[in-house]
PDB file of N, CA and C in Angstrom:
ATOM      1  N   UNK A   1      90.449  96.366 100.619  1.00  0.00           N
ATOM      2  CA  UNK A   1      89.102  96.246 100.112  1.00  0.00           C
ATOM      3  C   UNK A   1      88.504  94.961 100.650  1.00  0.00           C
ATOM      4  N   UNK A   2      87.049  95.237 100.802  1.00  0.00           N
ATOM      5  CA  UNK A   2      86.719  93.900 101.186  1.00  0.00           C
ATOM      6  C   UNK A   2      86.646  92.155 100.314  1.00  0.00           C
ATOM      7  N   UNK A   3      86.646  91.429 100.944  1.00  0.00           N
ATOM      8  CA  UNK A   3      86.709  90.058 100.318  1.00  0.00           C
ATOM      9  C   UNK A   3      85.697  89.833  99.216  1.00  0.00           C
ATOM     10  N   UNK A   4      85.844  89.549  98.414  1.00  0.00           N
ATOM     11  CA  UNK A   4      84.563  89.119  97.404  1.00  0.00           C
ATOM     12  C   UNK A   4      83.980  87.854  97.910  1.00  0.00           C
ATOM     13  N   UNK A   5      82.191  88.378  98.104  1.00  0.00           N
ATOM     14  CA  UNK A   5      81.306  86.670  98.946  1.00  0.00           C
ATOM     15  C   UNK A   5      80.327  86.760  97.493  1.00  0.00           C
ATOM     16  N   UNK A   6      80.934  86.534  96.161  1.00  0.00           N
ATOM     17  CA  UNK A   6      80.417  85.994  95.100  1.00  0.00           C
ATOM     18  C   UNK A   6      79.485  86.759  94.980  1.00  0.00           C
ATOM     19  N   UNK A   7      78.823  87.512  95.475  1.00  0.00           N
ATOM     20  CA  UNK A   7      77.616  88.552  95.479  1.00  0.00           C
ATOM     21  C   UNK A   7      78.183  89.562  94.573  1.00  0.00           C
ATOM     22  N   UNK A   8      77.078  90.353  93.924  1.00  0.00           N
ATOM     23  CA  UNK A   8      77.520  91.742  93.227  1.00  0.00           C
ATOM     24  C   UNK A   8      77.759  93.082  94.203  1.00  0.00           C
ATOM     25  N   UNK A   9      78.798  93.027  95.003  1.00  0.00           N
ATOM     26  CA  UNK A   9      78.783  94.222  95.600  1.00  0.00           C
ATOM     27  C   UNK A   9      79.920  95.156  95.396  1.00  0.00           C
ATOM     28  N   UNK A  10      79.666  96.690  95.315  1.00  0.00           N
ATOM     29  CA  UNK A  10      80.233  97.419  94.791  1.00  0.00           C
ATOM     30  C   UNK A  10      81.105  97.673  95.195  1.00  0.00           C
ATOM     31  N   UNK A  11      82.354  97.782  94.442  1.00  0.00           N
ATOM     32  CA  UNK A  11      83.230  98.731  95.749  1.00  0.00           C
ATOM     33  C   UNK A  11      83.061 100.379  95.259  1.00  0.00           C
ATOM     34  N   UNK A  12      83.479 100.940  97.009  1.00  0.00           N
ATOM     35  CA  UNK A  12      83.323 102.274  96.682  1.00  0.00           C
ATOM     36  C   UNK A  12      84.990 103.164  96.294  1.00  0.00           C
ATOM     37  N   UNK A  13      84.201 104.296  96.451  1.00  0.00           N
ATOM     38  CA  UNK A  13      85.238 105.499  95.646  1.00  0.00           C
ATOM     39  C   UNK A  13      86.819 105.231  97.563  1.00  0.00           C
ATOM     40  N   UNK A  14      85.777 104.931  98.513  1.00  0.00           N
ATOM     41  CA  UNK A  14      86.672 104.904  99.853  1.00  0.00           C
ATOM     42  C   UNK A  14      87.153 104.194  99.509  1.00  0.00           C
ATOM     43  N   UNK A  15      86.986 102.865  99.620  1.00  0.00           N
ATOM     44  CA  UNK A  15      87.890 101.641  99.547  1.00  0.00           C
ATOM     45  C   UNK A  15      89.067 101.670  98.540  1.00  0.00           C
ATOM     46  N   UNK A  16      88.763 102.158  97.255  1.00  0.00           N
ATOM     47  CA  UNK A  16      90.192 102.499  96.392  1.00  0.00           C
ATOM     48  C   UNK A  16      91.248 103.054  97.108  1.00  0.00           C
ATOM     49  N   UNK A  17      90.510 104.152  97.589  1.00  0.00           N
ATOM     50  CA  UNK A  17      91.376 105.249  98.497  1.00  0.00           C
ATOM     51  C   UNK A  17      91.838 104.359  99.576  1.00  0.00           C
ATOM     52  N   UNK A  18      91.325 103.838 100.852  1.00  0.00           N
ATOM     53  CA  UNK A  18      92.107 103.062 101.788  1.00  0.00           C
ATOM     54  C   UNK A  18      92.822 101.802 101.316  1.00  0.00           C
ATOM     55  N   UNK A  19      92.711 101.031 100.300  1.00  0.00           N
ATOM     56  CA  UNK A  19      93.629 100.128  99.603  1.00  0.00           C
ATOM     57  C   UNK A  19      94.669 101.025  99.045  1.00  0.00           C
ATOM     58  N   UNK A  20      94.681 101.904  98.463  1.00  0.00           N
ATOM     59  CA  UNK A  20      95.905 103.035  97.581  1.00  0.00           C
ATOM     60  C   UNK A  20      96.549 103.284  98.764  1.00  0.00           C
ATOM     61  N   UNK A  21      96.341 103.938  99.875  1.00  0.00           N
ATOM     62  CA  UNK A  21      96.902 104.292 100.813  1.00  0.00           C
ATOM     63  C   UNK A  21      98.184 103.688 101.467  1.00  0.00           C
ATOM     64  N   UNK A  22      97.590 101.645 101.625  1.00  0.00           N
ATOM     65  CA  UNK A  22      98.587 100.966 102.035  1.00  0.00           C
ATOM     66  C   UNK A  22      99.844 100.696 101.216  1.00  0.00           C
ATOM     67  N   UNK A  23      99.787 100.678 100.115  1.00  0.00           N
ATOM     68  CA  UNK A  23     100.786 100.678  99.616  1.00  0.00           C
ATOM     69  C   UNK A  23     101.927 101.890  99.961  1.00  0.00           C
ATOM     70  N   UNK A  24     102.973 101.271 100.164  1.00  0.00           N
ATOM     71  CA  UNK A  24     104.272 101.747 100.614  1.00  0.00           C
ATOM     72  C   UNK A  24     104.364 103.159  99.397  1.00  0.00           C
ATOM     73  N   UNK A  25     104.794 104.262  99.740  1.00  0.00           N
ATOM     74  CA  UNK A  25     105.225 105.420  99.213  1.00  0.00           C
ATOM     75  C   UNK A  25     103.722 105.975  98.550  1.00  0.00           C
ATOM     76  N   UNK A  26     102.849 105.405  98.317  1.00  0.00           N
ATOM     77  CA  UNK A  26     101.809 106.347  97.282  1.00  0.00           C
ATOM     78  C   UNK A  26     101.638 107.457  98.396  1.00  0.00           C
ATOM     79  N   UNK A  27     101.537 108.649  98.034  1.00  0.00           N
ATOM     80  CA  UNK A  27     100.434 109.754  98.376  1.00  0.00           C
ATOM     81  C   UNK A  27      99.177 110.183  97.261  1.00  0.00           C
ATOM     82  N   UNK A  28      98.385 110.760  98.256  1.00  0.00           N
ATOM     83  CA  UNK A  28      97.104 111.488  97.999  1.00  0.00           C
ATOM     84  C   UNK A  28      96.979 112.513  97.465  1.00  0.00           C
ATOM     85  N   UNK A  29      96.269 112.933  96.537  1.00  0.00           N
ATOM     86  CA  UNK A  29      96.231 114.524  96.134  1.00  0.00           C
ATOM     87  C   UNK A  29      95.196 114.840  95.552  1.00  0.00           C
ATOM     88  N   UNK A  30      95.113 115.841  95.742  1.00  0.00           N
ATOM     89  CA  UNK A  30      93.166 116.779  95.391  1.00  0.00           C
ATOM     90  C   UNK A  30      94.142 117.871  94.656  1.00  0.00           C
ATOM     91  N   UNK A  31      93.380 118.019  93.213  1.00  0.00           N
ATOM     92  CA  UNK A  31      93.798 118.742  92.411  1.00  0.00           C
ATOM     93  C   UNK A  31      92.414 119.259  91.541  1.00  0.00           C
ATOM     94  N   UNK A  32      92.207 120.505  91.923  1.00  0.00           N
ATOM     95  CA  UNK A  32      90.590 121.087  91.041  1.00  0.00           C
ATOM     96  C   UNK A  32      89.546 120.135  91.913  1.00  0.00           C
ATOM     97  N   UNK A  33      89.731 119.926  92.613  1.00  0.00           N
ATOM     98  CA  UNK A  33      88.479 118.511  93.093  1.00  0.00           C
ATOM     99  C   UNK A  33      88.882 117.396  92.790  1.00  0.00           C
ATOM    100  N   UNK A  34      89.783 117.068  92.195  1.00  0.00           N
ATOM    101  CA  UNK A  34      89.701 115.702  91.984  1.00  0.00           C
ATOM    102  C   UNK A  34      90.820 115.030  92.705  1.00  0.00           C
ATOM    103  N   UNK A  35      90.749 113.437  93.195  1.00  0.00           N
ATOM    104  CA  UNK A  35      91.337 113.035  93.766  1.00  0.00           C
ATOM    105  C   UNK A  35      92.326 111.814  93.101  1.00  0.00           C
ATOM    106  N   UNK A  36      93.700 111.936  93.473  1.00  0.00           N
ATOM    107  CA  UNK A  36      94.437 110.965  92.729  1.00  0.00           C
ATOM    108  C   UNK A  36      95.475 110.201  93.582  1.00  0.00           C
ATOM    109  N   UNK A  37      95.976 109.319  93.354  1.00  0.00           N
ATOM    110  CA  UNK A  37      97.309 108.769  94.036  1.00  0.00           C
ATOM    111  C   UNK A  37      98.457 108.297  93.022  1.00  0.00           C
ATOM    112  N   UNK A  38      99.726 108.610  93.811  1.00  0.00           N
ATOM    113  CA  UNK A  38     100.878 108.574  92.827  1.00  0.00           C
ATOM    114  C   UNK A  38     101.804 108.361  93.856  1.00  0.00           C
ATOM    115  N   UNK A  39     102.843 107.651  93.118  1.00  0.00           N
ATOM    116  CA  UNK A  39     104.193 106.725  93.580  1.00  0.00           C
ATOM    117  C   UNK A  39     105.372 107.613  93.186  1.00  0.00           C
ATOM    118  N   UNK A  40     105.466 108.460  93.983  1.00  0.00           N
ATOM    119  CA  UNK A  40     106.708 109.194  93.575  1.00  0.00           C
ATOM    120  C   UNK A  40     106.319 110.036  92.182  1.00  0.00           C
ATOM    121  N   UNK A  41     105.095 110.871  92.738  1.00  0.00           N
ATOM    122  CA  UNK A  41     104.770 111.667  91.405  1.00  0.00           C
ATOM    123  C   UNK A  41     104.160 110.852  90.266  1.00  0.00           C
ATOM    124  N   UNK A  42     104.416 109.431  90.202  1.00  0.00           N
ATOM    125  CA  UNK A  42     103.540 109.256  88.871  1.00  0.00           C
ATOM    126  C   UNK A  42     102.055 108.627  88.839  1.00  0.00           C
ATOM    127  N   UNK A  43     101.585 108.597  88.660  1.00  0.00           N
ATOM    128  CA  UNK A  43     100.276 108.488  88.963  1.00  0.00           C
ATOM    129  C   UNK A  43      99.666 107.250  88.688  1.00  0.00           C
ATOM    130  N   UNK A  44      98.955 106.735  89.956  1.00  0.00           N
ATOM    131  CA  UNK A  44      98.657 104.899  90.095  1.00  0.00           C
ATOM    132  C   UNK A  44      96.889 104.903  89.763  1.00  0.00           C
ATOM    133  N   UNK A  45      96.413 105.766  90.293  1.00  0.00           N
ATOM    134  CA  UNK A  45      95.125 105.575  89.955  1.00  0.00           C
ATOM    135  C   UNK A  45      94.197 107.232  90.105  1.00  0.00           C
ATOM    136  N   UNK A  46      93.238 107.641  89.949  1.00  0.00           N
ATOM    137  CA  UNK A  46      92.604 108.626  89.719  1.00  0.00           C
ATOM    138  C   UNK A  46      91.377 108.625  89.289  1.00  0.00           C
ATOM    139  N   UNK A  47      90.684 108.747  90.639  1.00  0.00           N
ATOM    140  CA  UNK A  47      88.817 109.127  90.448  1.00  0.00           C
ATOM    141  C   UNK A  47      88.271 110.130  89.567  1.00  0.00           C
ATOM    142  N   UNK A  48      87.727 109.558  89.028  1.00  0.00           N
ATOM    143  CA  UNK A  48      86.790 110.653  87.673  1.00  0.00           C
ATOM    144  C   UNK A  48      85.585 110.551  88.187  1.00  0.00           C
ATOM    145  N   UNK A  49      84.763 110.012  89.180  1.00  0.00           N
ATOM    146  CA  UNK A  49      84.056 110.107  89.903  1.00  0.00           C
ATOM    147  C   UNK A  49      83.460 109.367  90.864  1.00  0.00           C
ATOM    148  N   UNK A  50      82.618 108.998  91.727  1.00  0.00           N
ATOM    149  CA  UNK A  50      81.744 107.994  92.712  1.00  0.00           C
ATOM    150  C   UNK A  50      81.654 106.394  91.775  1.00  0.00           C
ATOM    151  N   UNK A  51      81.903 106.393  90.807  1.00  0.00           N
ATOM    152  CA  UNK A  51      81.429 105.427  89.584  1.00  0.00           C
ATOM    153  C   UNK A  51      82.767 104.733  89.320  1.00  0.00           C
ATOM    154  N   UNK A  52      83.757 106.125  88.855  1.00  0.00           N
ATOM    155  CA  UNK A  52      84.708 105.305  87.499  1.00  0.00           C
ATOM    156  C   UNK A  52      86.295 106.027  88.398  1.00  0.00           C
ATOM    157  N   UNK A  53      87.148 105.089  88.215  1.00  0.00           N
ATOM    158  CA  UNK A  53      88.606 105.460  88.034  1.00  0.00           C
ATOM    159  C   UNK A  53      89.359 105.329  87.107  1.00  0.00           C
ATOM    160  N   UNK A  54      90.281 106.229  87.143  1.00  0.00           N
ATOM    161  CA  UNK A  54      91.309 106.030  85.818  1.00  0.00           C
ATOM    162  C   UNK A  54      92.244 105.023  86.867  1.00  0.00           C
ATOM    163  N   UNK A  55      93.197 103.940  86.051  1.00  0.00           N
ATOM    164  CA  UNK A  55      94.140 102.986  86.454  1.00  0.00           C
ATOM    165  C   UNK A  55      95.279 103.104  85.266  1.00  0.00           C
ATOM    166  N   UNK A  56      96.523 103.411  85.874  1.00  0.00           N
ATOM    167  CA  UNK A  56      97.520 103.380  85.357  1.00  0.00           C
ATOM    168  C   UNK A  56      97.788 101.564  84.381  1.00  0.00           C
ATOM    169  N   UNK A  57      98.140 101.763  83.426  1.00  0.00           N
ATOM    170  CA  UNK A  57      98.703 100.000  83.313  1.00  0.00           C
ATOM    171  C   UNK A  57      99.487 100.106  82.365  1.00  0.00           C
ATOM    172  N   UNK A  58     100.209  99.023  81.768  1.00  0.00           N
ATOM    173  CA  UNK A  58     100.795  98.898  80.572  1.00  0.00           C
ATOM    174  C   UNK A  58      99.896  98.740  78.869  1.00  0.00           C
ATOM    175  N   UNK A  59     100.212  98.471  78.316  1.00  0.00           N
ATOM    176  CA  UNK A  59      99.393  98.111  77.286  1.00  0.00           C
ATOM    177  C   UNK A  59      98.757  97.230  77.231  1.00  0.00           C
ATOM    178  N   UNK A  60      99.766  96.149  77.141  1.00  0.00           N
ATOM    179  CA  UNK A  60      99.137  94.329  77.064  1.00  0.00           C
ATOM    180  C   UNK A  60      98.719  94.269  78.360  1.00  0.00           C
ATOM    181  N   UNK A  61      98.998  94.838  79.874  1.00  0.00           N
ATOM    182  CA  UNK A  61      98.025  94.519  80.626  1.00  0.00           C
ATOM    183  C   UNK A  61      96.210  94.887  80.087  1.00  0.00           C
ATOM    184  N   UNK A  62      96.328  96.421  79.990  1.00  0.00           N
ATOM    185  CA  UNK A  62      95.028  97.150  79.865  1.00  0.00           C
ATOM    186  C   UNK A  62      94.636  96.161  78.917  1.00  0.00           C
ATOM    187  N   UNK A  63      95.097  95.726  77.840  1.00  0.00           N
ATOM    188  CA  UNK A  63      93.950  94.754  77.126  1.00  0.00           C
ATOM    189  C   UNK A  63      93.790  93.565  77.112  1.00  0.00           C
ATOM    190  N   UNK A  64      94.456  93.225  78.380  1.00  0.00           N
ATOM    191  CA  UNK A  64      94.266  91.615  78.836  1.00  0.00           C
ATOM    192  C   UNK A  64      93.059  91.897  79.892  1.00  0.00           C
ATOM    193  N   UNK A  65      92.481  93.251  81.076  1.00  0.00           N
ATOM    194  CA  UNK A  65      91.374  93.476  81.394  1.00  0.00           C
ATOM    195  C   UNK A  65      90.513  93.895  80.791  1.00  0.00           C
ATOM    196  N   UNK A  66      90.503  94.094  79.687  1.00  0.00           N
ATOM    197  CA  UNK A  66      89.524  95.041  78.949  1.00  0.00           C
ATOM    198  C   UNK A  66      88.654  93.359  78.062  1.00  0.00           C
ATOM    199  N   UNK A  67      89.709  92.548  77.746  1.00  0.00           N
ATOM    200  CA  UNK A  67      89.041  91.075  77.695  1.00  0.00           C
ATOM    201  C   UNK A  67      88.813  90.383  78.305  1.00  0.00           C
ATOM    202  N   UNK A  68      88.811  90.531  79.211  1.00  0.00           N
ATOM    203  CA  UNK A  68      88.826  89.791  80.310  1.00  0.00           C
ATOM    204  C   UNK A  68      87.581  89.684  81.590  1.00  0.00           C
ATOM    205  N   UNK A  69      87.572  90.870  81.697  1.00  0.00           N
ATOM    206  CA  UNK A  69      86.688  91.895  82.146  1.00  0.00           C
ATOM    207  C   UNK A  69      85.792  92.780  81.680  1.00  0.00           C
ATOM    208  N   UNK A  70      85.155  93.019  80.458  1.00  0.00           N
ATOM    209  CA  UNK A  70      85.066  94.006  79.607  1.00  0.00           C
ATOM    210  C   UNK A  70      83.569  94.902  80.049  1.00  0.00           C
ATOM    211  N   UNK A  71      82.718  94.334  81.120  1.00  0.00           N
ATOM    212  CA  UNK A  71      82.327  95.161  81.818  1.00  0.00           C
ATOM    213  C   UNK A  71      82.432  95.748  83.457  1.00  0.00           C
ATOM    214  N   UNK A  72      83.747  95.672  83.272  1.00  0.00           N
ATOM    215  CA  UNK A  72      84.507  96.551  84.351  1.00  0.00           C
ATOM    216  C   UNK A  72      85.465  97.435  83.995  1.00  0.00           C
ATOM    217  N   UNK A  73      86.527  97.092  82.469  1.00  0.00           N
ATOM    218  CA  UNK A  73      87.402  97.783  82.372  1.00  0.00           C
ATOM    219  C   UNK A  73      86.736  98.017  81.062  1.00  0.00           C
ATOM    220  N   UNK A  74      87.332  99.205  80.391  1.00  0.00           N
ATOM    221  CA  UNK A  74      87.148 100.095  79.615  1.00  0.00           C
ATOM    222  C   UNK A  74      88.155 101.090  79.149  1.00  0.00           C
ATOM    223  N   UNK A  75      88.269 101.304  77.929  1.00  0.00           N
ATOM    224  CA  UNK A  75      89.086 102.375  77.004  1.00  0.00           C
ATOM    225  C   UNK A  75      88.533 103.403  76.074  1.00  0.00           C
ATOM    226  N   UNK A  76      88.135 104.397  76.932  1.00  0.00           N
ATOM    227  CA  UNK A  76      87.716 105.711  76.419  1.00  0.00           C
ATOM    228  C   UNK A  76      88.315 105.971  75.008  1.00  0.00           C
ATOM    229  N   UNK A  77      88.328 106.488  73.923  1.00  0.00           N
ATOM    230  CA  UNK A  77      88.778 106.213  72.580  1.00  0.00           C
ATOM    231  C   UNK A  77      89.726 107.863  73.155  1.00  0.00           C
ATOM    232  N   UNK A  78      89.725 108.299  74.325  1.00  0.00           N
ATOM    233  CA  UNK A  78      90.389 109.725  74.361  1.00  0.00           C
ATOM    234  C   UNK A  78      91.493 109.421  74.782  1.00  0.00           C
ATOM    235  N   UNK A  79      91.412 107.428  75.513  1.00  0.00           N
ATOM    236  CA  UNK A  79      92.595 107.482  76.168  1.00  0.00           C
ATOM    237  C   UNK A  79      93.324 105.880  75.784  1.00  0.00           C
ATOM    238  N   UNK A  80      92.600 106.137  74.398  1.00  0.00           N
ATOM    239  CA  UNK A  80      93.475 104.362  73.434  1.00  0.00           C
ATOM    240  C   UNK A  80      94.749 104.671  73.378  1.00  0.00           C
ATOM    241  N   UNK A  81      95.364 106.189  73.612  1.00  0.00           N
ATOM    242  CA  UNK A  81      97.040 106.409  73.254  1.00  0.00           C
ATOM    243  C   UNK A  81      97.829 106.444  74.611  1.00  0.00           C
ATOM    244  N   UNK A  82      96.836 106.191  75.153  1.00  0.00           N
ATOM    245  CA  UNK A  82      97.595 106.619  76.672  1.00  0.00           C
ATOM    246  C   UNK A  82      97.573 104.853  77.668  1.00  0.00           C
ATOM    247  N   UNK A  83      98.639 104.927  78.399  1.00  0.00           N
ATOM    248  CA  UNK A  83      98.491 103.693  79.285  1.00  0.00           C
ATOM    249  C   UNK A  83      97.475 103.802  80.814  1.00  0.00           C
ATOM    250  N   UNK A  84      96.136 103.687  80.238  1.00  0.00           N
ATOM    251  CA  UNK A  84      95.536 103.835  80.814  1.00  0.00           C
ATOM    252  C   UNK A  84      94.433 103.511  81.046  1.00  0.00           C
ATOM    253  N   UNK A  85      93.500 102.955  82.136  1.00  0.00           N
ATOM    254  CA  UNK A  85      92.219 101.722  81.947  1.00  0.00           C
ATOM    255  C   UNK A  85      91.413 102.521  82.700  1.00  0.00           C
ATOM    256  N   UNK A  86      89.845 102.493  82.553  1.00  0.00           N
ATOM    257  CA  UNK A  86      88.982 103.266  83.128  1.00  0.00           C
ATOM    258  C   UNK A  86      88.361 102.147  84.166  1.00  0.00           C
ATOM    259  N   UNK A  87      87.632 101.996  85.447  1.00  0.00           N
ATOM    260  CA  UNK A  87      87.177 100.838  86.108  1.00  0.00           C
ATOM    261  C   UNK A  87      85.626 101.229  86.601  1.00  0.00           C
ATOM    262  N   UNK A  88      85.407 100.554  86.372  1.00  0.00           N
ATOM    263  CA  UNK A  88      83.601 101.089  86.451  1.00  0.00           C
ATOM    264  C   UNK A  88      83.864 100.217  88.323  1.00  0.00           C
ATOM    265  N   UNK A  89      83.434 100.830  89.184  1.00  0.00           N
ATOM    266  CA  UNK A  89      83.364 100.525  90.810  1.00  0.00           C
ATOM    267  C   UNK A  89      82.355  99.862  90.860  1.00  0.00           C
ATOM    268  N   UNK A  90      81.202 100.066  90.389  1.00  0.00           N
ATOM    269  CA  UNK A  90      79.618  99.760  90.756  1.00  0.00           C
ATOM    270  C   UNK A  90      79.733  98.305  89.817  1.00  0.00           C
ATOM    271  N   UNK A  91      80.235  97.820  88.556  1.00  0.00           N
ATOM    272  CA  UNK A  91      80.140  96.626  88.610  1.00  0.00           C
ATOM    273  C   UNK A  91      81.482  95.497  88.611  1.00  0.00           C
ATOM    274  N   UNK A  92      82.421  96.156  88.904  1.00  0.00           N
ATOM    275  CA  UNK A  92      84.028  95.702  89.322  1.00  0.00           C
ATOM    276  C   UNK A  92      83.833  94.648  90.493  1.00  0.00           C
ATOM    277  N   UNK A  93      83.972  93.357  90.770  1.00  0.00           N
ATOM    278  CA  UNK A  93      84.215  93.149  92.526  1.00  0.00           C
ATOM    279  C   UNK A  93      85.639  93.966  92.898  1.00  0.00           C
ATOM    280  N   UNK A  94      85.436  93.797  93.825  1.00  0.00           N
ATOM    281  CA  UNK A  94      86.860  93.986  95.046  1.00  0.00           C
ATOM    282  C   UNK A  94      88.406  93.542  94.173  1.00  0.00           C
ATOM    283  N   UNK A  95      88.205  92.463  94.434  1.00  0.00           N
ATOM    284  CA  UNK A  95      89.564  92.090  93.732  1.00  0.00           C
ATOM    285  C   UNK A  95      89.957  92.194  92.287  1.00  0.00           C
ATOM    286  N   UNK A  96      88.917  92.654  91.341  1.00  0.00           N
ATOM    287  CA  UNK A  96      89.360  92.983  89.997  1.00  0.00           C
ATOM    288  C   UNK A  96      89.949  94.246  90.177  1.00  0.00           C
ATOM    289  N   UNK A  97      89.609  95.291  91.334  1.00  0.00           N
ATOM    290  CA  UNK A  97      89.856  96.563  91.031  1.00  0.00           C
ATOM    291  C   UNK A  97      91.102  96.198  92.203  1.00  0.00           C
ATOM    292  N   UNK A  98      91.651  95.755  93.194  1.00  0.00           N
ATOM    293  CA  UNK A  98      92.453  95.574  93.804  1.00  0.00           C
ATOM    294  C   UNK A  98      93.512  95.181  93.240  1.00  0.00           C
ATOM    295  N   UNK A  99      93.498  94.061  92.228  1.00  0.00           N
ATOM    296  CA  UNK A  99      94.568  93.476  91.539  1.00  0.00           C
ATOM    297  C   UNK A  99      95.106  94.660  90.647  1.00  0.00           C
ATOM    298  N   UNK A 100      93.769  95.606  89.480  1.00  0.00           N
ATOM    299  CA  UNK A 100      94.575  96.472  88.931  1.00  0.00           C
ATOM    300  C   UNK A 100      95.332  97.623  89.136  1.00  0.00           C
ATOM    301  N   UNK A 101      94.900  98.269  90.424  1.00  0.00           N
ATOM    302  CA  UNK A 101      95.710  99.292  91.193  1.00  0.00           C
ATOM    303  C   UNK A 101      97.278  98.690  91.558  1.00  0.00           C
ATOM    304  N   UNK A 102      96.893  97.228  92.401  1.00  0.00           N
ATOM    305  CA  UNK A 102      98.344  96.355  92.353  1.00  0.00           C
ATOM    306  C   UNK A 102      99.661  97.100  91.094  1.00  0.00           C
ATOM    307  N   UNK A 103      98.646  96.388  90.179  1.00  0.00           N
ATOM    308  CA  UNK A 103      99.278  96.450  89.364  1.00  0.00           C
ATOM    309  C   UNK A 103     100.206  97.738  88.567  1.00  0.00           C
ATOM    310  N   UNK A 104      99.352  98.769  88.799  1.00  0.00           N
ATOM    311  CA  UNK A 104      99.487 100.407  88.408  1.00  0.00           C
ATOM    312  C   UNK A 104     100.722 100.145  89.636  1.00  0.00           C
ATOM    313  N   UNK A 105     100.744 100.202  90.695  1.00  0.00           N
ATOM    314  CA  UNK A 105     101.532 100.711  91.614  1.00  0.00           C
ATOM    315  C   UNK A 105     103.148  99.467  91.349  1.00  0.00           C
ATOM    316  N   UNK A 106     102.829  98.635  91.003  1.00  0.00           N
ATOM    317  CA  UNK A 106     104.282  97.731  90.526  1.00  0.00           C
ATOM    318  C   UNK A 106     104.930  98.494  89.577  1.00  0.00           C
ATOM    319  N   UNK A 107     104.032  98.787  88.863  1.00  0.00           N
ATOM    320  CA  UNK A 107     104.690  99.512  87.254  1.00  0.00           C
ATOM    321  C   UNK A 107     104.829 100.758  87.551  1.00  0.00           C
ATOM    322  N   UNK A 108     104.801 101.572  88.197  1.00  0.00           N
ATOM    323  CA  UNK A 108     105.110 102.822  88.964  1.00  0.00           C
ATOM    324  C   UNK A 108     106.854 102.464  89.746  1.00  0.00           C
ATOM    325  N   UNK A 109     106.422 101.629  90.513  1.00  0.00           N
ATOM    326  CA  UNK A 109     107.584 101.539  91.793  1.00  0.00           C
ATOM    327  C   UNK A 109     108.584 100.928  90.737  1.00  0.00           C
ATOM    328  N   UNK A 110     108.839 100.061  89.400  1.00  0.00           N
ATOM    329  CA  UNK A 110     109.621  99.456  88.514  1.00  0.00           C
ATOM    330  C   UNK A 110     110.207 100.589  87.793  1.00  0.00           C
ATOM    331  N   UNK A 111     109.607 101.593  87.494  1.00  0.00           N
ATOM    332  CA  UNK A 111     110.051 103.253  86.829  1.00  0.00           C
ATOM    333  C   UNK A 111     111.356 103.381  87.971  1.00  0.00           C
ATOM    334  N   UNK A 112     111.534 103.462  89.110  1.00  0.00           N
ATOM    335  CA  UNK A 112     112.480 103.810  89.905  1.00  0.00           C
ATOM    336  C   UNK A 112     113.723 103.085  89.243  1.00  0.00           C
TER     337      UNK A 112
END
C-alpha cells in the first residue's frame, strides 16, 4: 500500500488485495461475488464492499483499534461475538489498514 503523505487519502478495495497477496501463503477467493483472502483456509481479511472490509483479529486487538481508531475500525453488533473488525477504506490511511491485515495474517500463520 502506498506511504501515508499525512493527507486524507483513501486506500482502495486494490491495494488491500495487492498488500494481502504479498504475504507468504495467503490465497484469493471469490465466493458469490465476494472477495476474500485466507492463510491456509482461515480467513485474514474480506471485502464487504468498495468501502468496508472485514479483518480477522483477536479480541483485545479489535478493541485496542476500535479505540484507537474509532473512525476507521468498527464492530457491527452482528459481529461483537466474532473475532472480527470492520475497516472503513475511504477514511483508514494506508498503514492503519496495513498494520491490521498484518496483523489478521500473524494470528492466522500462529494457528499452524
Amino acid at each position: 500500500m502506498p506511504v501515508a503523505t499525512g493527507q486524507d487519502v483513501p486506500v482502495t478495495a486494490d491495494e488491500v488485495d495487492t498488500f494481502t497477496a504479498s504475504l507468504a501463503g495467503t490465497r484469493r477467493q471469490r465466493v458469490r461475488g465476494v472477495t476474500s483472502w485466507r492463510f491456509h483456509g482461515r480467513l485474514v481479511v474480506r471485502h464487504l464492499d468498495d468501502q468496508f472490509v472485514v479483518i480477522r483479529t483477536g479480541f483485545e486487538a479489535r478493541d485496542a483499534l476500535v479505540a484507537q481508531r474509532p473512525h476507521v475500525f468498527t464492530v457491527p453488533d452482528h459481529l461483537s461475538r466474532h473475532m472480527m473488525v470492520v475497516a472503513d477504506l475511504l477514511t483508514g490511511q494506508p498503514d492503519d489498514i496495513e498494520t491490521a491485515v498484518r496483523a489478521a495474517y500473524e494470528l492466522q500463520r500462529s494457528a499452524d
